[in-house]
Protein backbone atom coordinates (compact mmCIF):
# COMPACT_ATOMS: atom_id res chain seq x y z
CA UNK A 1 7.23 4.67 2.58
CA UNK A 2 5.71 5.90 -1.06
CA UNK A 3 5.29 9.47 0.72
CA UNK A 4 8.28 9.37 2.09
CA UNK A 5 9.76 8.73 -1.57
CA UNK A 6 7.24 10.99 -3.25
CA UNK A 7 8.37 13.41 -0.53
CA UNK A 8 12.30 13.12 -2.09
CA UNK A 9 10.87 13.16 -5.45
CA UNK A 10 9.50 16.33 -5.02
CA UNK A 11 12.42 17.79 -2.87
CA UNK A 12 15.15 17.05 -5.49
CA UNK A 13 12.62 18.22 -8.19
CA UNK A 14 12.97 21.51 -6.37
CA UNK A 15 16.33 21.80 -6.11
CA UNK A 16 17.10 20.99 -9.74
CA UNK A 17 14.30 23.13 -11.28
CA UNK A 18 15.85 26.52 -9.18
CA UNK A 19 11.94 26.77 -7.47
CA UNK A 20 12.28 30.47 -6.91
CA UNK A 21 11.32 30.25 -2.98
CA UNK A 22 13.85 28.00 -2.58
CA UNK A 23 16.77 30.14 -3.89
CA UNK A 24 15.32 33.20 -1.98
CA UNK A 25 15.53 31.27 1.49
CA UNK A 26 19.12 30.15 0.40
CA UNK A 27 20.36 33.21 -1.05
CA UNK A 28 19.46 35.00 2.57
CA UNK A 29 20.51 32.01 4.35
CA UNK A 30 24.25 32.59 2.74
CA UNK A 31 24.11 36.51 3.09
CA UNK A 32 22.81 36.39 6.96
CA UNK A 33 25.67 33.44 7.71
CA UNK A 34 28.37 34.93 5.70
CA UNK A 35 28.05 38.30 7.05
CA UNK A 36 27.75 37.39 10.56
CA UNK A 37 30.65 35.25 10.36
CA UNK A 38 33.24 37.86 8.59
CA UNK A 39 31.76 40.09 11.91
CA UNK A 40 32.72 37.80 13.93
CA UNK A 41 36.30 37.27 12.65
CA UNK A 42 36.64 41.09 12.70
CA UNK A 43 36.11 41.23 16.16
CA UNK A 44 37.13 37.53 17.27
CA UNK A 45 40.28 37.51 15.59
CA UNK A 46 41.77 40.39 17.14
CA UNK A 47 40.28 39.68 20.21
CA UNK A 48 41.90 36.06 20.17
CA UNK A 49 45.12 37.31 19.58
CA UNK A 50 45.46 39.72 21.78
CA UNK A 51 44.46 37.48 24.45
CA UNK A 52 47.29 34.95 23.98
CA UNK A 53 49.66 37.24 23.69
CA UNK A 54 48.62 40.18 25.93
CA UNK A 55 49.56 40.25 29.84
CA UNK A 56 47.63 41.53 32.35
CA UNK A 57 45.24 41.14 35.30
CA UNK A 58 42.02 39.28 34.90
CA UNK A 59 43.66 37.24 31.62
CA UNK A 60 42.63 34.23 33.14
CA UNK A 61 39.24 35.24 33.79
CA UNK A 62 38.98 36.46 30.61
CA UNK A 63 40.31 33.61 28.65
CA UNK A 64 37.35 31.53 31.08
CA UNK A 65 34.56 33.74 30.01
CA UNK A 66 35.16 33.51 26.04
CA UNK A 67 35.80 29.84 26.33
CA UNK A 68 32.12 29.47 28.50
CA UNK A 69 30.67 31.59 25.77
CA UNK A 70 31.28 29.30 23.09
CA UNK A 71 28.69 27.39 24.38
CA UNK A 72 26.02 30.04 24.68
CA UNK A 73 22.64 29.05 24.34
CA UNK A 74 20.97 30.15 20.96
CA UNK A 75 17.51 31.18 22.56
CA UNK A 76 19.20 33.13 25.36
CA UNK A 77 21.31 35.20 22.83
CA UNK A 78 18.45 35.32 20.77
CA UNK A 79 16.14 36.71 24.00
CA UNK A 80 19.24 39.37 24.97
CA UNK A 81 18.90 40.58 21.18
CA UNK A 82 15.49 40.82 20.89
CA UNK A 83 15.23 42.90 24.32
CA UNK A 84 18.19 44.96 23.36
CA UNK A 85 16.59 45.86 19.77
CA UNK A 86 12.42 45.80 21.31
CA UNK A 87 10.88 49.06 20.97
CA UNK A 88 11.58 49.60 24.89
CA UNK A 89 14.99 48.80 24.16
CA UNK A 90 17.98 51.07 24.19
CA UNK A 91 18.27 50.62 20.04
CA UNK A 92 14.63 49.96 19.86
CA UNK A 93 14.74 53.25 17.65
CA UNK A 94 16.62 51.63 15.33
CA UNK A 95 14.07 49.59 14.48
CA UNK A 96 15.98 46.40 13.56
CA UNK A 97 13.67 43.82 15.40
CA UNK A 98 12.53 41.05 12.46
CA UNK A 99 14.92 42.16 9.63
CA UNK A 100 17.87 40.14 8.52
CA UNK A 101 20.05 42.83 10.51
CA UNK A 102 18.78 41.19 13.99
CA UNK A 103 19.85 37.76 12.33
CA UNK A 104 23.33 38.80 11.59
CA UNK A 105 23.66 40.69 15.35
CA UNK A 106 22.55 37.37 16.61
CA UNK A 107 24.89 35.17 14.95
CA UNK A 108 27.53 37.41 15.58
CA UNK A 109 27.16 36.87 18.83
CA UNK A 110 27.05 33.22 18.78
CA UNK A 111 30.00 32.92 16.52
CA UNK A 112 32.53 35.46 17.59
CA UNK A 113 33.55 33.44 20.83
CA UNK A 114 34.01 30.46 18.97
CA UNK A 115 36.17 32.24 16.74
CA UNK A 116 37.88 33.93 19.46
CA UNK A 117 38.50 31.28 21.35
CA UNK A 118 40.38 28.92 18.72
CA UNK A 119 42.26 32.52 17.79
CA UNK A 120 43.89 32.24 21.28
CA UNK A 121 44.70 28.57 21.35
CA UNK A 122 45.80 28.91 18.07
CA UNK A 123 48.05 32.00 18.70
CA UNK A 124 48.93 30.99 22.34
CA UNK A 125 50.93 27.94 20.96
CA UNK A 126 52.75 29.60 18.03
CA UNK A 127 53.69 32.59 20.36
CA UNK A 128 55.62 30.34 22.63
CA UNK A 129 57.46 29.25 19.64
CA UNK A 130 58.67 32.59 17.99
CA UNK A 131 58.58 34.64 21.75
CA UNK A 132 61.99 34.77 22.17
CA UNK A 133 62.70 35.69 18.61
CA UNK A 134 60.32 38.85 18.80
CA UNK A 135 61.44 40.02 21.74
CA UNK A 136 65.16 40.30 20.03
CA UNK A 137 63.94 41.82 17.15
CA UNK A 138 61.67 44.83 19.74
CA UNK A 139 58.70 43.75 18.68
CA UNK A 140 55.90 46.35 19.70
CA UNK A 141 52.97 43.98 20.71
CA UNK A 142 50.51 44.94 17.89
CA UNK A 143 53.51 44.05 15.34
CA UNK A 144 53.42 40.73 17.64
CA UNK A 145 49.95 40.15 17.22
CA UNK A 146 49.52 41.07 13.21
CA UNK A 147 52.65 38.34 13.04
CA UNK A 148 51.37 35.90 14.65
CA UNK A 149 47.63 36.26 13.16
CA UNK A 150 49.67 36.29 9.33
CA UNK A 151 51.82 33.29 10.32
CA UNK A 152 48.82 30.94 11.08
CA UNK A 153 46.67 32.18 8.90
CA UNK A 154 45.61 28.76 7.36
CA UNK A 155 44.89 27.69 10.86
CA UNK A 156 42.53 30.81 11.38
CA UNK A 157 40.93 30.01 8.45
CA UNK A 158 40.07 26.98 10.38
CA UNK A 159 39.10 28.67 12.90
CA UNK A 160 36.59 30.89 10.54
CA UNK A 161 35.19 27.53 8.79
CA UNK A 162 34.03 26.08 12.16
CA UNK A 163 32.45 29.16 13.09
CA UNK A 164 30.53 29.28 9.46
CA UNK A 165 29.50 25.76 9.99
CA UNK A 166 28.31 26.64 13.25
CA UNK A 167 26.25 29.79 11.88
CA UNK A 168 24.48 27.49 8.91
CA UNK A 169 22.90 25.14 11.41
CA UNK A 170 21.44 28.41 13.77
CA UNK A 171 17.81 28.44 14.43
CA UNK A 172 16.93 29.24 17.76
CA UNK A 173 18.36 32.51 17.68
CA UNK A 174 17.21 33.69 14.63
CA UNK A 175 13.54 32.94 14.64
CA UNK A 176 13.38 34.90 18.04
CA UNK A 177 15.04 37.97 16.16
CA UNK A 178 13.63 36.86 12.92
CA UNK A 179 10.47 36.19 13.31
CA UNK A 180 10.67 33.35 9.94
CA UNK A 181 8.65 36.13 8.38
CA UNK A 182 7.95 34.69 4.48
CA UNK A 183 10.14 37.11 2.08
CA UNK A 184 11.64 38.95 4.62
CA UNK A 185 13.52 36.55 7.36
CA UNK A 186 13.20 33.57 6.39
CA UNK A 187 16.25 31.28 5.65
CA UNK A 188 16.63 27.39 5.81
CA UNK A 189 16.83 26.01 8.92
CA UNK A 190 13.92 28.28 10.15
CA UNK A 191 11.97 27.28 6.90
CA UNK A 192 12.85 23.08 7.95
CA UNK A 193 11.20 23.60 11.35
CA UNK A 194 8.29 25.47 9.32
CA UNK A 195 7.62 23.52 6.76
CA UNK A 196 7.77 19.84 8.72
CA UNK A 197 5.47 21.16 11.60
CA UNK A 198 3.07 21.63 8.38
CA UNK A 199 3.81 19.04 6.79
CA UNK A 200 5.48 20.04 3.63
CA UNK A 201 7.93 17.20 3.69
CA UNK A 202 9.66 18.28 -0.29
CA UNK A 203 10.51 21.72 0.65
CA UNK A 204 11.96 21.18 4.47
CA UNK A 205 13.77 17.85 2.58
CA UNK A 206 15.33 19.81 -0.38
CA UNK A 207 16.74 22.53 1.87
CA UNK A 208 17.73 19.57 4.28
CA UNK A 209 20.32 18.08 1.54
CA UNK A 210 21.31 21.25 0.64
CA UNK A 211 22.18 22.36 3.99
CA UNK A 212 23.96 19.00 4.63
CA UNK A 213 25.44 19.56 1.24
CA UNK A 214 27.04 23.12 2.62
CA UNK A 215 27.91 21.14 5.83
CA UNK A 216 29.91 18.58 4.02
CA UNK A 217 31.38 21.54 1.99
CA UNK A 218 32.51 23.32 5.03
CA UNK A 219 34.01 20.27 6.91
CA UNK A 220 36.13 19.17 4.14
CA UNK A 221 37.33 22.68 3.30
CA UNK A 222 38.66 22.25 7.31
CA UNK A 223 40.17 19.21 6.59
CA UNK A 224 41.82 20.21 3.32
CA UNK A 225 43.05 23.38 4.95
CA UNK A 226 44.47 21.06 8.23
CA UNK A 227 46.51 18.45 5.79
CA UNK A 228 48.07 21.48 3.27
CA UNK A 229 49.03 23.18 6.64
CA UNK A 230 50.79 20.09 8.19
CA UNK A 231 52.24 19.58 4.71
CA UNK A 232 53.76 23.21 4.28
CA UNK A 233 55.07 22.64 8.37
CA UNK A 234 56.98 20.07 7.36
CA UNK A 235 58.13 21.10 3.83
């Protein structure tokens, strides 16, 4: 128990001195998760919406396969990346393999049906509500769909929070991308699974309670955004 508590000591010591290292993994951490999740609403969003309002053969299919996707597993996407960016790949030449770039493609992946999917529920519902009154007004559907995405915006926001809270807890697709390379790839969650295989209890701990810190953070930003939307619903 008096490692485990010298192992604390040390980890909060970290934190609140700004160790270097430690900021380094978190500031790429944030820039790989934050990036990969404004991707992701670029292309989920959209996507989302045009599948709850759009209609035409294969919907249901296709509303199946992004709902089955948002439970892909990390180490597959992570395998499909790394063979798609691998020097015998067809954007081997890019030579993106191991640089934050593969990290953000990866997550991208991961988080864009989750995002996509919630779009469409999301959507689907408040499209029933105000069909009627588009269709009166001639509504093209892309002035349907930028509507609807404006009108429940603090839902998709939401939406966008779950898949950042999904994105800060990925590991298994990012070390196969990644590599964890020191300097170069590696953020926290790679950098726990390093540093307690070794050992190093005070580093893996300190980014530990900060990730659970951003965790927190994220879930109550959903659940603030959930009560001020009921409250403006019924205002």
């Amino acid at each position: 128990m008096q490692d485990f508590g010298a192992a604390f000591s040390q980890a909060f010591a970290l934190i609140l001195s700004g160790d270097a290292d430690l900021l380094e993994i978190i500031a790429l951490s944030l820039r790989v998760t934050f990036s990969a999740v404004l991707l992701a609403c670029a292309i989920g969003l959209p996507l989302g919406a045009a599948l709850a309002v759009g209609r035409f053969p294969g919907r249901a299919a296709a509303v199946t396969v992004v709902n089955a996707l948002m439970g892909l597993p990390p180490v597959v996407v992570g395998l499909a990346v790394y063979l798609m960016l691998s020097g015998a790949g067809p954007l081997g030449p890019l030579q993106l393999l191991y640089t934050p770039t593969a990290m953000i493609i990866a997550q991208t992946i991961l988080v864009t049906p989750i995002i996509a999917a919630l779009t469409r529920q999301v959507v689907e519902d408040l499209n029933a509500e105000y069909d009627e009154l588009l269709r009166s007004m001639g509504a093209r559907p892309l002035a349907v769909v930028a509507t609807l995405l404006w009108d429940a915006r603090y839902s998709l926001v939401t939406a966008a929070l779950a898949g950042l809270g999904r994105a800060l807890g990925e590991v298994g697709a990012i070390i196969v991308v990644g590599g964890n390379i020191n300097h170069v790839t590696r953020v926290m969650t790679t950098t726990i699974a390093l540093e307690t295989s070794k050992g190093n209890l005070s580093l893996a701990l300190g980014l530990g309670v900060i990730l659970v810190g951003l965790s927190i953070l994220v879930n109550g930003l959903v659940m603030g955004l959930r009560s001020s939307a009921a409250r403006m619903a019924y205002a």
